[in-house]
PDB file of N, CA and C in Angstrom:
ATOM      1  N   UNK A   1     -37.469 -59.676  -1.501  1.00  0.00           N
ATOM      2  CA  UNK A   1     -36.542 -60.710  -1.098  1.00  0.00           C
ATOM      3  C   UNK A   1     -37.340 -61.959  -0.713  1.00  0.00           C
ATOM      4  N   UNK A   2     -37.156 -62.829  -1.388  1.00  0.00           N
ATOM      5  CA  UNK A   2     -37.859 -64.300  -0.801  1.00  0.00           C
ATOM      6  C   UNK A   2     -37.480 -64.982   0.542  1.00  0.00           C
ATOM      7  N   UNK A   3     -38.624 -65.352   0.902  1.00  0.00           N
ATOM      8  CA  UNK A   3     -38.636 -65.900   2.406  1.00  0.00           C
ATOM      9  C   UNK A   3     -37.349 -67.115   2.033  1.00  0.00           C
ATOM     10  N   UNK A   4     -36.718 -67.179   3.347  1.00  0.00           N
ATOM     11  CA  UNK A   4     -35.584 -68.466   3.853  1.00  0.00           C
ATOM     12  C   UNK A   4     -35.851 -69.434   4.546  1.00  0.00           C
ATOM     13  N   UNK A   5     -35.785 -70.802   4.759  1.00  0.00           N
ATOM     14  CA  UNK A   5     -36.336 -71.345   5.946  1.00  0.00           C
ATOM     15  C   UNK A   5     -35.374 -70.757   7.308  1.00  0.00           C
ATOM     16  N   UNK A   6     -35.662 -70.523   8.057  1.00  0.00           N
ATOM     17  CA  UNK A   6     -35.279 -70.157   9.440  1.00  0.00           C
ATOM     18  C   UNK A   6     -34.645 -71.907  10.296  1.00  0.00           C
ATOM     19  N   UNK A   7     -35.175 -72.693  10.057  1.00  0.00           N
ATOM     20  CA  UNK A   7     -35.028 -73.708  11.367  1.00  0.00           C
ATOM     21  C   UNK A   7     -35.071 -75.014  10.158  1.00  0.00           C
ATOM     22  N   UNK A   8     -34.198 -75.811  10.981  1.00  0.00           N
ATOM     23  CA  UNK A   8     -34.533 -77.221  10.401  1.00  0.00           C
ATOM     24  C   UNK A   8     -34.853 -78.428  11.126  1.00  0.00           C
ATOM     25  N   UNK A   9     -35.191 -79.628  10.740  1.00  0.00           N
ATOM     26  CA  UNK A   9     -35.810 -80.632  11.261  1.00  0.00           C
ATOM     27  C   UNK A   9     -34.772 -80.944  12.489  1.00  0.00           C
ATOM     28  N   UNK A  10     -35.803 -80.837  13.990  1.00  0.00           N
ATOM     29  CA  UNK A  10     -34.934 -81.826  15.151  1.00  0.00           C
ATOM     30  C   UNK A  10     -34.766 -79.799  15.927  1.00  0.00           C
ATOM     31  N   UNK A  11     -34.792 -79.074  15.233  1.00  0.00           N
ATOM     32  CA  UNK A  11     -34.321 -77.691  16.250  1.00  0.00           C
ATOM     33  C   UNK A  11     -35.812 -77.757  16.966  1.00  0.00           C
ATOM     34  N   UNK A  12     -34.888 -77.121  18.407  1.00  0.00           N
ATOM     35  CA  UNK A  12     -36.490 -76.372  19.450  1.00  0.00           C
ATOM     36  C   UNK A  12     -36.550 -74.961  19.314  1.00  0.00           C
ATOM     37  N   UNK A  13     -37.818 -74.991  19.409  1.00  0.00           N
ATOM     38  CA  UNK A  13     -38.537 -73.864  19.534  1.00  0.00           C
ATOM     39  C   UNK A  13     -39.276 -73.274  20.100  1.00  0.00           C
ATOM     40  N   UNK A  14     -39.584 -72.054  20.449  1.00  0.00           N
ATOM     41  CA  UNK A  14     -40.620 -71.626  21.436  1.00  0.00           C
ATOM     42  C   UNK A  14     -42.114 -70.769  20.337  1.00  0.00           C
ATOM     43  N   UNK A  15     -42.379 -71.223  20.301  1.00  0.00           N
ATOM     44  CA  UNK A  15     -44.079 -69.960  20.063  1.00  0.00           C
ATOM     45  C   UNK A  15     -44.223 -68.505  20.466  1.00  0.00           C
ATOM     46  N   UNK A  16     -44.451 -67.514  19.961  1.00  0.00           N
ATOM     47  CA  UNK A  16     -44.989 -66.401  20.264  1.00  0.00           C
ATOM     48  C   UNK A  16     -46.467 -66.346  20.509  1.00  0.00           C
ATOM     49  N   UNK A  17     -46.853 -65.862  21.108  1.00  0.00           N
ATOM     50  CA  UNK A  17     -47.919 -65.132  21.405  1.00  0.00           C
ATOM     51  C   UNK A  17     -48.270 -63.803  21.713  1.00  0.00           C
ATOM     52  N   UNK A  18     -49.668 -63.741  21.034  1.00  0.00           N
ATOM     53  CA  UNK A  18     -50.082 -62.451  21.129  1.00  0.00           C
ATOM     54  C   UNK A  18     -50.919 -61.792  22.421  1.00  0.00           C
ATOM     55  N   UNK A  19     -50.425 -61.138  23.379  1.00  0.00           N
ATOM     56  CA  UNK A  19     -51.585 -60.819  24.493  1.00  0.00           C
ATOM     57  C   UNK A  19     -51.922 -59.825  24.629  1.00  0.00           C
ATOM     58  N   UNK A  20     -51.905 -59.186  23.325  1.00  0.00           N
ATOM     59  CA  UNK A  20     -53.283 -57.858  23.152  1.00  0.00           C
ATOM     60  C   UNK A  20     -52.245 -57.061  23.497  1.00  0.00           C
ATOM     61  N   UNK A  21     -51.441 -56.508  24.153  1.00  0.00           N
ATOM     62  CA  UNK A  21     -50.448 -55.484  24.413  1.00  0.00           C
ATOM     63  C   UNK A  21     -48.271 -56.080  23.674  1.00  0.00           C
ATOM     64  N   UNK A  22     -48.624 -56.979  23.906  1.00  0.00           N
ATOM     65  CA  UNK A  22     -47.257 -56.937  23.313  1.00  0.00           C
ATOM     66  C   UNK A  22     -46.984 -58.293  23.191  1.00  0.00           C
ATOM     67  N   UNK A  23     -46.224 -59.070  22.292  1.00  0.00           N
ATOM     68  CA  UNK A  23     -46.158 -60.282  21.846  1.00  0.00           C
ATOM     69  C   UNK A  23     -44.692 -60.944  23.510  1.00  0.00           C
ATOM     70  N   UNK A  24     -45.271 -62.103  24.043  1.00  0.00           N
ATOM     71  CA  UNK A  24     -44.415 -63.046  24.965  1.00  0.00           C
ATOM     72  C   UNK A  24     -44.058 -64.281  24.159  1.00  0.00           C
ATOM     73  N   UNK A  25     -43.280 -64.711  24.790  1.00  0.00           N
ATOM     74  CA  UNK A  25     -42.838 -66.072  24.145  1.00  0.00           C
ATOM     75  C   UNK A  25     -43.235 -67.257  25.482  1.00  0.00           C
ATOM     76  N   UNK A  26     -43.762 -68.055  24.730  1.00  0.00           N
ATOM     77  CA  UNK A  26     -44.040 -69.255  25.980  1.00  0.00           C
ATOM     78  C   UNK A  26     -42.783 -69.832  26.503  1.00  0.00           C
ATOM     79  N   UNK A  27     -43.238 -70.450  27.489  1.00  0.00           N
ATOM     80  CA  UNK A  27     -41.781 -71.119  27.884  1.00  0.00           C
ATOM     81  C   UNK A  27     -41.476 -72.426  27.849  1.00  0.00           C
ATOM     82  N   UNK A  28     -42.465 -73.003  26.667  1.00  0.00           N
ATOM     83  CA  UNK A  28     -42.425 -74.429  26.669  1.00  0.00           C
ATOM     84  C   UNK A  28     -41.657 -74.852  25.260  1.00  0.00           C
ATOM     85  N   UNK A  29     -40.647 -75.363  25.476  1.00  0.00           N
ATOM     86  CA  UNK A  29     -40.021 -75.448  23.854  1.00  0.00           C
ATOM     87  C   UNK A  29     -40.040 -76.977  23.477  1.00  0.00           C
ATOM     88  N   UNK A  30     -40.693 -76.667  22.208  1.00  0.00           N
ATOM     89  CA  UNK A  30     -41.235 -78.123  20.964  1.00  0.00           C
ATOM     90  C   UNK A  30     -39.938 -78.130  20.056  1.00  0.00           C
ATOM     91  N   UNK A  31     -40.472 -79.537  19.653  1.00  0.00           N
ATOM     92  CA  UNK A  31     -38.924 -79.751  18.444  1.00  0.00           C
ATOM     93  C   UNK A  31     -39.459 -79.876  17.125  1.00  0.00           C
ATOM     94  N   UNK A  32     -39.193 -79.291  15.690  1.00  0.00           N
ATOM     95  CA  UNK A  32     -39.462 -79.499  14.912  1.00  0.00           C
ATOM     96  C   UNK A  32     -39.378 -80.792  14.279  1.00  0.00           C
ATOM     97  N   UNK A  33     -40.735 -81.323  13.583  1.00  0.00           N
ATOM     98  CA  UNK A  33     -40.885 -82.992  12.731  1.00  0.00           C
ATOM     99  C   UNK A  33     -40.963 -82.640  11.683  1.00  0.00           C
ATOM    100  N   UNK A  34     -41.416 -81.862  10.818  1.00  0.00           N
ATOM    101  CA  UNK A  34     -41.460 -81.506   9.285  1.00  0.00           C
ATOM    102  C   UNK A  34     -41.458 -79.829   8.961  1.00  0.00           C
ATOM    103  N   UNK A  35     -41.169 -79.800   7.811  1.00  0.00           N
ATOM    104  CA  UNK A  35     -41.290 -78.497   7.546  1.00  0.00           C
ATOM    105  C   UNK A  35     -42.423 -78.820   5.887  1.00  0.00           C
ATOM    106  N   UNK A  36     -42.761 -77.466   5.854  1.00  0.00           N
ATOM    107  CA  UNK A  36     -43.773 -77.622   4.658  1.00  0.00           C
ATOM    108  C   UNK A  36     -43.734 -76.628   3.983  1.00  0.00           C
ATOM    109  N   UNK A  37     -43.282 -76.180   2.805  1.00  0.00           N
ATOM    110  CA  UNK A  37     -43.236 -75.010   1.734  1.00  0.00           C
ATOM    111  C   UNK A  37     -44.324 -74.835   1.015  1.00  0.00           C
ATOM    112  N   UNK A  38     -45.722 -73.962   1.592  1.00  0.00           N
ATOM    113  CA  UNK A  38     -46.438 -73.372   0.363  1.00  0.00           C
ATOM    114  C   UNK A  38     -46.029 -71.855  -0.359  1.00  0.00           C
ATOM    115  N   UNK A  39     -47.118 -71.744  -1.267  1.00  0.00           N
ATOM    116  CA  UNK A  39     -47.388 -70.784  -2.020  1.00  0.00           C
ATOM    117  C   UNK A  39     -48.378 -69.925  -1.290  1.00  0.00           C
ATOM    118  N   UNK A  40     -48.083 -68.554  -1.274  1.00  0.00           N
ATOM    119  CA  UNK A  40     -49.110 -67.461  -0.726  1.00  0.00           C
ATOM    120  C   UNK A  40     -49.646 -67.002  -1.977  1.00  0.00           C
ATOM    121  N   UNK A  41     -50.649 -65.973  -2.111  1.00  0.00           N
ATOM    122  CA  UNK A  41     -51.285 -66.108  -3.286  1.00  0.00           C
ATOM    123  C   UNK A  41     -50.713 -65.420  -4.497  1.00  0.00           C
ATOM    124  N   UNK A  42     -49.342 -64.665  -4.059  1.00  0.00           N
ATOM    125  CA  UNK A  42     -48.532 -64.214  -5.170  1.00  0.00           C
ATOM    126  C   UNK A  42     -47.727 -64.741  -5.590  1.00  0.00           C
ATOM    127  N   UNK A  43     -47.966 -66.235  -5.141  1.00  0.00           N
ATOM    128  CA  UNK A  43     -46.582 -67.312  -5.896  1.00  0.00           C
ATOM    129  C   UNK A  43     -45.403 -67.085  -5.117  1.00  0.00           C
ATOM    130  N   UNK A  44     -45.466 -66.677  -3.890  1.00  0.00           N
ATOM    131  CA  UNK A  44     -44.126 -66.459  -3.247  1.00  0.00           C
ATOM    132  C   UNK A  44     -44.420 -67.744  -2.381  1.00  0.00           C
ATOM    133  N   UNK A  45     -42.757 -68.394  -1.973  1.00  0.00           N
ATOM    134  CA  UNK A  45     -42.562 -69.315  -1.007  1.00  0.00           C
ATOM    135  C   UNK A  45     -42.971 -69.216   0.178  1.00  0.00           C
ATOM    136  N   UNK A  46     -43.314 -69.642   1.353  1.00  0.00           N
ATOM    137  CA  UNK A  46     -43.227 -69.241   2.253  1.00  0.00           C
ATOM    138  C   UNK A  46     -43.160 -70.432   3.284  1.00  0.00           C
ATOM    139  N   UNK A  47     -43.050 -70.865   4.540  1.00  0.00           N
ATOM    140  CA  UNK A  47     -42.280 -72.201   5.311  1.00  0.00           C
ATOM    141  C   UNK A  47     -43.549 -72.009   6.677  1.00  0.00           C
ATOM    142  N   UNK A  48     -43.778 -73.575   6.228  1.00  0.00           N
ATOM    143  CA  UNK A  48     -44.449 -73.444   7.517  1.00  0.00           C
ATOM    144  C   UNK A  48     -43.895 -75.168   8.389  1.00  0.00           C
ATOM    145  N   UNK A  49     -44.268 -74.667   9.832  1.00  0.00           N
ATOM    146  CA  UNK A  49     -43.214 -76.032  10.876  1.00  0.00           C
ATOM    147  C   UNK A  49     -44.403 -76.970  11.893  1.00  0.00           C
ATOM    148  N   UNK A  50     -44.107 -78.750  11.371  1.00  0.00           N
ATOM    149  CA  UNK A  50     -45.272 -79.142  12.577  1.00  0.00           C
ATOM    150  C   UNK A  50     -44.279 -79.051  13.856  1.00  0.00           C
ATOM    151  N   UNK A  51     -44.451 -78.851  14.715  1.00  0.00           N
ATOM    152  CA  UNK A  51     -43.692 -78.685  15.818  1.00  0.00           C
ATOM    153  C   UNK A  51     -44.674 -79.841  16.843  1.00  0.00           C
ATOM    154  N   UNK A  52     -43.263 -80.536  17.577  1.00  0.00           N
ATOM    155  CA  UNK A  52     -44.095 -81.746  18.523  1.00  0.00           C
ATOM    156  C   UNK A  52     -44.105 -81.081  19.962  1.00  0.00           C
ATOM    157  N   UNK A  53     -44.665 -80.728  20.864  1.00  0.00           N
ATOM    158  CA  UNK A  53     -44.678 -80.820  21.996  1.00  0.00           C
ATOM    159  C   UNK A  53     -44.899 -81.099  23.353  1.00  0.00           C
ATOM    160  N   UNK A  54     -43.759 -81.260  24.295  1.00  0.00           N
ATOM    161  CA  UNK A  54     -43.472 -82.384  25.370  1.00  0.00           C
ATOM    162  C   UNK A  54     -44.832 -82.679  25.851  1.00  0.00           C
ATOM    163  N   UNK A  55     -46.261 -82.547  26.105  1.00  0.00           N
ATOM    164  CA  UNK A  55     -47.067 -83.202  26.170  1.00  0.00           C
ATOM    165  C   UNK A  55     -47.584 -84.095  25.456  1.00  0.00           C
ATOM    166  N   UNK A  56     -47.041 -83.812  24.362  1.00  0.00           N
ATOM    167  CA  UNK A  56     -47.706 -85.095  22.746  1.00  0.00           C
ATOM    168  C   UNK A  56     -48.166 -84.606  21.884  1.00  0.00           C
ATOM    169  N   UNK A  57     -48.932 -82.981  22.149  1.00  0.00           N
ATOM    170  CA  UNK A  57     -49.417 -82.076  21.165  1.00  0.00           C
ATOM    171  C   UNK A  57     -48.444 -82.370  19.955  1.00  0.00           C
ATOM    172  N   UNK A  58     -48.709 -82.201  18.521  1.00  0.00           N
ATOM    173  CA  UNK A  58     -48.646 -81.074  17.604  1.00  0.00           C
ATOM    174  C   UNK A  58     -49.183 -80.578  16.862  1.00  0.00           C
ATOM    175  N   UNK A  59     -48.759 -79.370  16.331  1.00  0.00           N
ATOM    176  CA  UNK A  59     -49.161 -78.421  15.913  1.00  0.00           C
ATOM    177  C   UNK A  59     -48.540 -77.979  14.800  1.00  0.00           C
ATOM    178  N   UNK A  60     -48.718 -77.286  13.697  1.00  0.00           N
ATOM    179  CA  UNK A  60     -48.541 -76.289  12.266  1.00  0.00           C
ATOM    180  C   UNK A  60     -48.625 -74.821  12.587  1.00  0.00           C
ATOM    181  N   UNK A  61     -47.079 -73.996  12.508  1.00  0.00           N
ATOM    182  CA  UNK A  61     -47.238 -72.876  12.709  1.00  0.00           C
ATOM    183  C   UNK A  61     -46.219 -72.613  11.625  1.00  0.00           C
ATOM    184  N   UNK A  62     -46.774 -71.006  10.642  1.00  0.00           N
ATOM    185  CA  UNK A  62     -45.895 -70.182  10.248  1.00  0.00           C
ATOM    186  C   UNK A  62     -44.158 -69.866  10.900  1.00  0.00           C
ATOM    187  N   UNK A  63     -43.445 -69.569  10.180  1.00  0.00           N
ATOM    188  CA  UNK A  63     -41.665 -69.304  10.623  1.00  0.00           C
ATOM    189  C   UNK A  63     -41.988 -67.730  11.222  1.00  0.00           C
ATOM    190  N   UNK A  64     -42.922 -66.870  10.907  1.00  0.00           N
ATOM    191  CA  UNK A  64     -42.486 -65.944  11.885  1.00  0.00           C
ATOM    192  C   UNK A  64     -43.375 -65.678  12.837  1.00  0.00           C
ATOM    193  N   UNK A  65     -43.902 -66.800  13.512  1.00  0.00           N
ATOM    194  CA  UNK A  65     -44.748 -67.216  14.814  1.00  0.00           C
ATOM    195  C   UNK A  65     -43.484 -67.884  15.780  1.00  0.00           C
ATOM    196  N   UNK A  66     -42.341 -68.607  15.295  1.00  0.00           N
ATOM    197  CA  UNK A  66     -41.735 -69.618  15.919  1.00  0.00           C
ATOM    198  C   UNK A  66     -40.360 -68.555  16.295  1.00  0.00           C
ATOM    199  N   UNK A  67     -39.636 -68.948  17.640  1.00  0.00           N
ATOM    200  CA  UNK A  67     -38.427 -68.472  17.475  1.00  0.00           C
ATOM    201  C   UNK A  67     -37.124 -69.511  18.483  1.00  0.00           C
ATOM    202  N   UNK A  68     -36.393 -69.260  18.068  1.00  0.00           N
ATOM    203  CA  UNK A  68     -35.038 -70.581  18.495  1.00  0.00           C
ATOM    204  C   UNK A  68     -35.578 -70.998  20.458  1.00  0.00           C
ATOM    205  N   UNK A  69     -35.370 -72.112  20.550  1.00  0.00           N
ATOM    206  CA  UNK A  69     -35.828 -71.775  22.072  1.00  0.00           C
ATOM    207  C   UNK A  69     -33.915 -71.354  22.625  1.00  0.00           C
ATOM    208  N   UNK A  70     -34.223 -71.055  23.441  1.00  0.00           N
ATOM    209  CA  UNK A  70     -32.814 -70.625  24.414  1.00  0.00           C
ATOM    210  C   UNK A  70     -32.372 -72.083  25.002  1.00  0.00           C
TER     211      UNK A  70
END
């Protein structure tokens, strides 16, 4: 089944993280500025998001790193 985009431009989001025992979600939620569709190496789609956040950061993360913020 081919990947979907999950989120579109202007939604917040929170980050997952990994802390060695079980994945948390931060509690700082960024808003998506672009989205970007590559190729993985089997020619499948896959979505990746710059996400801006409230300090000024951004950042490029994979769709199943990101999840809706609350």
């Amino acid at each position: 089944m081919p990947a979907t985009p999950r989120f579109k431009i202007n939604d917040r989001v929170n980050k997952k993280r990994n802390t060695g025992v079980f994945l948390a979600i931060d509690s700082t939620a960024g808003t998506i500025v672009e989205m970007k569709e590559k190729l993985n190496s089997r020619k499948r789609p896959s979505y990746y998001y710059n996400v801006k956040w409230p300090d000024g950061r951004s950042s490029e993360h994979a769709q199943h790193i990101l999840v809706p913020a609350p």
